[in-house]
Protein backbone atom coordinates (compact mmCIF):
# COMPACT_ATOMS: atom_id res chain seq x y z
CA UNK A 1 113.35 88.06 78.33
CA UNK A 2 109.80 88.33 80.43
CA UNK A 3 108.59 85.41 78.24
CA UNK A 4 111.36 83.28 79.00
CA UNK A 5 111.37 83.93 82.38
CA UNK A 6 107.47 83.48 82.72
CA UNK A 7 108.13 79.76 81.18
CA UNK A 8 110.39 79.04 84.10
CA UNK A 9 107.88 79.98 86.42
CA UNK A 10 105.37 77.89 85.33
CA UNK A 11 107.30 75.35 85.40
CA UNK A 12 107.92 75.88 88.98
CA UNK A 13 104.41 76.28 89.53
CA UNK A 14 105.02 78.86 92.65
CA UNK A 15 102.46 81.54 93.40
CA UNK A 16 104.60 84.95 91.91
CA UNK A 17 104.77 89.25 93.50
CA UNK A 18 103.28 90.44 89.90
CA UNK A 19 104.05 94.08 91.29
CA UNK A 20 107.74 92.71 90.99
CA UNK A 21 107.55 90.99 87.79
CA UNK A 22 106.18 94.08 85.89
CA UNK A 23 108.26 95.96 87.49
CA UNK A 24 111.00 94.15 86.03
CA UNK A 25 109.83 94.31 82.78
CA UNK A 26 109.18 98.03 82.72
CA UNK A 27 112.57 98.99 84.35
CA UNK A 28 114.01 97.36 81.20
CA UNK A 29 112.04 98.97 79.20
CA UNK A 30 112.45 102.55 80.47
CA UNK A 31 116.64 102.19 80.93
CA UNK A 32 116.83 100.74 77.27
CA UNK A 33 114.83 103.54 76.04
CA UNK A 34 117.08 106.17 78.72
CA UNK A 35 120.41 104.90 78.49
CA UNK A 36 120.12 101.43 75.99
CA UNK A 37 120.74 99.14 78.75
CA UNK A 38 120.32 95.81 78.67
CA UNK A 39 122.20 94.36 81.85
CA UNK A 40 119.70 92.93 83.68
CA UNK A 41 122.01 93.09 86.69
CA UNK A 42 121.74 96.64 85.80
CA UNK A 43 118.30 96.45 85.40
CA UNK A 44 117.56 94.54 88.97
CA UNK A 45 120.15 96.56 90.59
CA UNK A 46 118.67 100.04 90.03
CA UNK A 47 115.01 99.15 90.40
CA UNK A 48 115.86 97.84 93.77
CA UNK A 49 117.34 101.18 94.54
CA UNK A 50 114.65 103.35 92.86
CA UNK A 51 111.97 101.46 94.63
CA UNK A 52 113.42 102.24 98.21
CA UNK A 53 113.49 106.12 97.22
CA UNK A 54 110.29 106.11 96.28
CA UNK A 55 108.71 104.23 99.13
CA UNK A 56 111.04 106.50 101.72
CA UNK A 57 109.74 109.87 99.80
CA UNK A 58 106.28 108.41 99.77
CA UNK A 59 106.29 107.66 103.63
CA UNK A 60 107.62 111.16 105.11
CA UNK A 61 104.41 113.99 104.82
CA UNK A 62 102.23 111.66 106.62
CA UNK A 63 104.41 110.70 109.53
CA UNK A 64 105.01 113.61 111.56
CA UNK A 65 107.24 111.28 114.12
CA UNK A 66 110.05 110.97 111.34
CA UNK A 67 113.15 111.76 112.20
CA UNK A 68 115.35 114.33 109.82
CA UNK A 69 116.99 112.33 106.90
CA UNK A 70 120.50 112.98 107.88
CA UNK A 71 119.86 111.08 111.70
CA UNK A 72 121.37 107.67 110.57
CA UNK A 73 118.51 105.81 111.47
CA UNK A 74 118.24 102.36 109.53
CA UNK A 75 115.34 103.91 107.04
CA UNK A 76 117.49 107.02 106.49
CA UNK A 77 120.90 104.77 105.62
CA UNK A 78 118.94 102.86 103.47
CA UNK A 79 117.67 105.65 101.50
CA UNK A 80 120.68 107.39 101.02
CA UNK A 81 122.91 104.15 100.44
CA UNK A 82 120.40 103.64 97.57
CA UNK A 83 120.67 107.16 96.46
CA UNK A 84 124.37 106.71 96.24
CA UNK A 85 124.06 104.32 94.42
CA UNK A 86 121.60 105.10 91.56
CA UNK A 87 123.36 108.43 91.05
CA UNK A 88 126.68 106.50 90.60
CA UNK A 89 124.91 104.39 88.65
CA UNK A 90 124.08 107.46 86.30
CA UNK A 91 127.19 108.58 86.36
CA UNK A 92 129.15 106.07 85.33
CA UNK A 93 126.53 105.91 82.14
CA UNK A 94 127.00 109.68 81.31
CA UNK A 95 130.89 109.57 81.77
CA UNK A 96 130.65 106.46 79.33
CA UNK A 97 128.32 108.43 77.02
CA UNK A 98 130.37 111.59 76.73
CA UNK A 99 133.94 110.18 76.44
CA UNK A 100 132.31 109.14 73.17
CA UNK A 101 132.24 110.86 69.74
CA UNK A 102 128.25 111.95 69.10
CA UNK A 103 128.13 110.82 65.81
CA UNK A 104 128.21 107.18 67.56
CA UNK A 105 125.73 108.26 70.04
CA UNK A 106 123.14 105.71 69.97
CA UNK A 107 119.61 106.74 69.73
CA UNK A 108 118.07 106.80 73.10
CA UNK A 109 116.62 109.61 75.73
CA UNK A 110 120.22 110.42 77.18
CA UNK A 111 121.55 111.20 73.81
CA UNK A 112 118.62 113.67 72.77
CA UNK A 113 119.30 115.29 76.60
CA UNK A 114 122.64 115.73 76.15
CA UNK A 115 122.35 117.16 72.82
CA UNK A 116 119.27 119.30 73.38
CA UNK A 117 120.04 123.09 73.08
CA UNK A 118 118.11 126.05 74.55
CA UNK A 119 116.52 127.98 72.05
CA UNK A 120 117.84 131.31 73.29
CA UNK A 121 120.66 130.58 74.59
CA UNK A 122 122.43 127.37 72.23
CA UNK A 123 123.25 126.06 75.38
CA UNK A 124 122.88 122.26 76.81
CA UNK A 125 122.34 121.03 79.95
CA UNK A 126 124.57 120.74 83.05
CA UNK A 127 126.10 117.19 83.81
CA UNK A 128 123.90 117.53 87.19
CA UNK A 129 120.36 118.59 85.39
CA UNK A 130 121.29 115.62 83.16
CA UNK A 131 121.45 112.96 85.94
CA UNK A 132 118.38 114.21 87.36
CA UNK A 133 116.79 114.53 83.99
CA UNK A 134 117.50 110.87 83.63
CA UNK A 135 116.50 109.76 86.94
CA UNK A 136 113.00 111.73 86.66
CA UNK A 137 112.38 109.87 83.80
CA UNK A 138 113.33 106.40 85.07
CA UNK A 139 111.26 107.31 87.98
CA UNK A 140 108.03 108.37 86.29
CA UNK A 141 108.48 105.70 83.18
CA UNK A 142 108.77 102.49 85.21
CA UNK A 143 106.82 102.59 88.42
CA UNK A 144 103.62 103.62 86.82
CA UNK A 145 103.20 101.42 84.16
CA UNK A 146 104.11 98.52 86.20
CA UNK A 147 101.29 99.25 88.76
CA UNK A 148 98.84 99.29 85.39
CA UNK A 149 100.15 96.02 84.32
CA UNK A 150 99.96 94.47 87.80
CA UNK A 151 96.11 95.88 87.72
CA UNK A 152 95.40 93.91 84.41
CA UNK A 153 96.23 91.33 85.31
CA UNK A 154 93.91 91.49 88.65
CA UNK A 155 90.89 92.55 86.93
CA UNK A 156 91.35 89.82 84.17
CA UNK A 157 91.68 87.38 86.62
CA UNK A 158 88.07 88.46 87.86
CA UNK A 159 86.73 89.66 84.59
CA UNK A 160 86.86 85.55 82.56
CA UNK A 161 84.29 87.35 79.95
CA UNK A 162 87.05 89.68 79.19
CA UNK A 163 89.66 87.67 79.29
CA UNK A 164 88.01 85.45 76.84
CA UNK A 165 87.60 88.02 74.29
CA UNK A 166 90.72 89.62 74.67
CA UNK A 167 92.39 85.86 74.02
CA UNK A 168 90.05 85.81 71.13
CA UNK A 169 91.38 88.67 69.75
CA UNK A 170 94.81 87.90 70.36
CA UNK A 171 94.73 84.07 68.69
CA UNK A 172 92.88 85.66 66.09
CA UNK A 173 95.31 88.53 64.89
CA UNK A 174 98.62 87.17 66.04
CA UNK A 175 98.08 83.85 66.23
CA UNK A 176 101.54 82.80 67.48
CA UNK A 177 103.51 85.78 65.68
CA UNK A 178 105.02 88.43 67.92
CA UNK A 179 103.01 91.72 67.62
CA UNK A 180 104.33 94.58 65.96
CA UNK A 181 103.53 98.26 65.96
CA UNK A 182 101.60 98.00 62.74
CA UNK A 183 100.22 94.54 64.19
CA UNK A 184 98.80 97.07 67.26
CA UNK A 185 96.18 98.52 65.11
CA UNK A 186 94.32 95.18 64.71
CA UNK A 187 95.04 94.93 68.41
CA UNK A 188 91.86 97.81 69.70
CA UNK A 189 90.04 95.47 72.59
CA UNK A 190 93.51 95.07 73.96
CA UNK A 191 94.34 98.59 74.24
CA UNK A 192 90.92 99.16 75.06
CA UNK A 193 91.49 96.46 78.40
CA UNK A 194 94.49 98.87 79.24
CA UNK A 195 92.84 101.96 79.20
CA UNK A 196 89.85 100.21 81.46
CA UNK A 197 92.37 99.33 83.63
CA UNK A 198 93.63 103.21 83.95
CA UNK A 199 90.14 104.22 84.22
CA UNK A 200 89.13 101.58 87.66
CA UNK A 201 92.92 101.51 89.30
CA UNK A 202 94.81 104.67 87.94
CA UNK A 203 98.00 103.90 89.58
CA UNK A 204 98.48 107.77 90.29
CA UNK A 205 95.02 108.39 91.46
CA UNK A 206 95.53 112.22 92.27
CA UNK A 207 97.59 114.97 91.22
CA UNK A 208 98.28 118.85 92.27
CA UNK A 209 97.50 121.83 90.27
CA UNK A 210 97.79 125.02 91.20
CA UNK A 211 95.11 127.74 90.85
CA UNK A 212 96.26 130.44 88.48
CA UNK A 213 93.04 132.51 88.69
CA UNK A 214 90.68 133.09 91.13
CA UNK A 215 87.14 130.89 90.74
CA UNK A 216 83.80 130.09 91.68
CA UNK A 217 82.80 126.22 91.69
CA UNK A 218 79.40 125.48 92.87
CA UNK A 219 79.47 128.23 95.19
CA UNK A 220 83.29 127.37 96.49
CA UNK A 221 85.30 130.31 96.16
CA UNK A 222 88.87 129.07 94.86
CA UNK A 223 91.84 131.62 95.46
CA UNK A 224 94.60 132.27 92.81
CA UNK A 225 97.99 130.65 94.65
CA UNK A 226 95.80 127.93 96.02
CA UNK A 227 97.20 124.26 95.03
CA UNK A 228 93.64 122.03 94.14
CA UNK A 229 93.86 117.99 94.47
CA UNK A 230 92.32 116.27 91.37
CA UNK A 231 91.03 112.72 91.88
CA UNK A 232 90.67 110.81 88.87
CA UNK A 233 90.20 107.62 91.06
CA UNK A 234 86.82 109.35 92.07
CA UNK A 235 85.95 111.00 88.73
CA UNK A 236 86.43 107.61 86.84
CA UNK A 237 83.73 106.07 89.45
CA UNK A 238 81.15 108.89 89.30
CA UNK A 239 78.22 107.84 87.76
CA UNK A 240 77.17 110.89 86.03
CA UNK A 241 80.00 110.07 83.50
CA UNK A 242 79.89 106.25 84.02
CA UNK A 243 76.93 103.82 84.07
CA UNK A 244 77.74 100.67 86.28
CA UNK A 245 80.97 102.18 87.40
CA UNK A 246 82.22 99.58 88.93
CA UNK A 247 81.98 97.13 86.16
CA UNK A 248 85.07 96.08 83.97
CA UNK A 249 84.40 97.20 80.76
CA UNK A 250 86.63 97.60 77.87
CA UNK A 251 84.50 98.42 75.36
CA UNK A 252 83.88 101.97 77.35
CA UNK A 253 87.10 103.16 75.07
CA UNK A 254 85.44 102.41 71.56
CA UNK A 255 85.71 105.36 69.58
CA UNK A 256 81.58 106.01 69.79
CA UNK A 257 82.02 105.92 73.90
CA UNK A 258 85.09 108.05 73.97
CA UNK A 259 83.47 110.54 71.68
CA UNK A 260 80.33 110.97 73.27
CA UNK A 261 82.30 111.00 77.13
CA UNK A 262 82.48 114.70 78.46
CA UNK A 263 86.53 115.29 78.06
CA UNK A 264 87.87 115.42 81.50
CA UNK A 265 85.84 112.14 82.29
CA UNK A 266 89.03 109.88 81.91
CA UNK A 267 92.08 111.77 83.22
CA UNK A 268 94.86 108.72 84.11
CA UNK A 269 97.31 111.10 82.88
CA UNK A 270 96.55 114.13 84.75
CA UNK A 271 94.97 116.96 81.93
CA UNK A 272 95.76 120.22 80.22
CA UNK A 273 99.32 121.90 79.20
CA UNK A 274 100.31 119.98 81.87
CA UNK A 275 99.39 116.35 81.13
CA UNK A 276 102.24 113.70 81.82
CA UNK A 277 104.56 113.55 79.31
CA UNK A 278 105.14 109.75 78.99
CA UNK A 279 101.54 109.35 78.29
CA UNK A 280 101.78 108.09 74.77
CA UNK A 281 104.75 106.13 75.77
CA UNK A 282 103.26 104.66 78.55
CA UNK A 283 99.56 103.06 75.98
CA UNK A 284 102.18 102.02 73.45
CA UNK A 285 104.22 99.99 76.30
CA UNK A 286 101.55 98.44 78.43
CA UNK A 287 100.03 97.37 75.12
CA UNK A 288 102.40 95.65 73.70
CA UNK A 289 103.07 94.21 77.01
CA UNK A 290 99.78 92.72 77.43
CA UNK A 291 99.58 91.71 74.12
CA UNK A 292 102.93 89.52 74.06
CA UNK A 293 102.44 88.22 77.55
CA UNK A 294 98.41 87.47 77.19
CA UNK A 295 98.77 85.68 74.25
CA UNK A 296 100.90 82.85 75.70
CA UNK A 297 99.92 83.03 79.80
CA UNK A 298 96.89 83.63 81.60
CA UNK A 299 97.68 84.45 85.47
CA UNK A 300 95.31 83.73 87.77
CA UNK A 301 94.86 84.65 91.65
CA UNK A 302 94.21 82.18 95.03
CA UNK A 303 90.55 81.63 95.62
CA UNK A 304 90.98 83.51 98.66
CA UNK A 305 92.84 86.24 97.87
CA UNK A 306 91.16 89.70 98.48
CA UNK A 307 93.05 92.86 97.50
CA UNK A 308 93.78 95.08 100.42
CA UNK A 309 93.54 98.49 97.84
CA UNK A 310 95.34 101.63 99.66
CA UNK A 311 96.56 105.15 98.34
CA UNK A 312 99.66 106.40 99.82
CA UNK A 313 101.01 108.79 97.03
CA UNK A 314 99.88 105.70 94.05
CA UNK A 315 97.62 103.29 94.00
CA UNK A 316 98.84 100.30 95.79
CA UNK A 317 97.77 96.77 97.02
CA UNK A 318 98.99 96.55 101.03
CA UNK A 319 99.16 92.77 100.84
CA UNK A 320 100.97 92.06 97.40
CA UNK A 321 99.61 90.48 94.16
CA UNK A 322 100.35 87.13 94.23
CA UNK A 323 99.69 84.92 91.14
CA UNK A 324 100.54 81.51 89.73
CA UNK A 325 101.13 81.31 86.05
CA UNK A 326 99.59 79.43 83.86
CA UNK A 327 100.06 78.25 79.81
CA UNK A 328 97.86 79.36 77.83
């Protein structure tokens, strides 16, 4: 689908939001893999509404002038009109699921969450920890990723070296076949580009953890209960860890590098018990996406175009990604 669509548009030869157009991509990615969705009304329809949440949840600790969500101010309707909708959205693909006999349940997230059973108890989850079961995971899955893709694409643009072998590798091993996930493993600078990519724009460039015992660090006394922001945007920069840290670098991620790298070095994924879940999910995704898309386009940016960077919950570019597309 992102293929054909990228044809049109360079066709059209119009400069493109690639923040939207991986978004789009991801979104159907994560609800076929959730719910098997293909719609792409569907598809458009709930990112839409997914993307307001998040920006309205994302804008309220820092503005202490915002009014109570239930004042119906235009921000607040929009929010919970969106709301509304995703969660009848959700509902409508749960009542659809369970009026159906689960021997015909296809395989996807919602049937394994609607199935799963506690341990203890043999019990399964409520109809309301399912919805927001499934929303968490649309939430986390899509938004992420497409922020990683968006930031390949920007440091490819400025990276040609890169770009050229990461084409290389790509007319090399695929030629004009369509990568599978045994065709991956011949795929390693690609991956490699991704993971770069996490390491110089990690689209969730901090995370909480809380402080389960007390600690010294560097003379820093850190109470138990205390809640402890971790940067990886910083520690992916610091150049006890990274020489030239600022360079684009793929090959940073070859097994030799990643060995000899002290372990919490590279943290896109937060660390620990309590590293994100869709972690493995996420590589496998963005690198087949790069891999289908990058061997038939090459996007390129405006000659005057300067990225405004800003970090407001994620990782984010204030004035957009713009790009025309080009055949490769």
């Amino acid at each position: 689908m992102m293929s054909q669509r990228w044809e049109r548009l360079v066709a059209e030869k119009t400069q493109d939001e690639m923040f939207d157009e991986q978004a789009l991509v991801t979104a159907s990615i994560v609800l076929k893999a959730i719910s098997s969705t293909e719609s792409e009304d569907d598809i458009l329809g709930i990112k839409e509404d997914v993307e307001t949440m998040i920006s309205y949840s994302g804008g309220g600790p820092g503005n202490p002038f915002r009014l109570p969500d239930w004042v119906p101010t235009a921000t607040n309707t929009r929010y919970w009109n969106a709301r509304k909708r995703t969660h009848a959205y959700i509902d409508r693909v749960l009542d659809a699921r369970l009026a159906m006999e689960e021997a015909d349940y296809p395989e996807d997230l919602l049937s394994k969450l609607i199935t799963a059973e506690d341990a203890e108890t043999g019990e399964r989850m409520s109809r309301d920890l399912l919805r927001d079961e499934a929303l968490t995971n649309f939430f986390a899955g899509y938004e992420t990723s497409a922020r990683a893709m968006s930031y390949a694409w920007y440091a490819l643009a400025h990276n040609p070296e890169v770009r050229a072998t990461l084409h290389d590798e790509l007319d090399r091993e695929l030629g004009e076949d369509v990568p599978t996930l045994e065709g991956l493993k011949r795929l390693p600078y690609t991956l490699r580009t991704i993971k770069e990519t996490l390491r110089l724009f990690p689209p969730a460039p901090m995370y909480a953890r809380d402080v389960v015992d007390d600690h010294d660090i560097d003379g820093y006394q850190i109470d138990k209960g205390s809640i402890m922001m971790l940067f990886p945007y910083f520690t992916h920069r610091h150049p006890d860890f990274w020489p030239q840290p600022t360079q684009f670098d793929p090959q940073r991620h070859a097994p030799e590098a990643e060995k000899a790298r002290h372990p919490q070095a590279y943290h896109p994924f937060a660390s620990g018990q309590r590293i994100c879940l869709g972690n493995h999910f996420s590589l496998l995704e963005t690198h087949i996406i790069l891999a289908v898309l990058a061997q038939r386009f090459d996007p390129y940016l405006a000659p005057d175009y300067k990225a405004d960077f800003t970090v407001d919950g994620l990782l984010s570019i204030s004035n957009g990604l713009p790009m025309t597309l080009r055949r490769r």
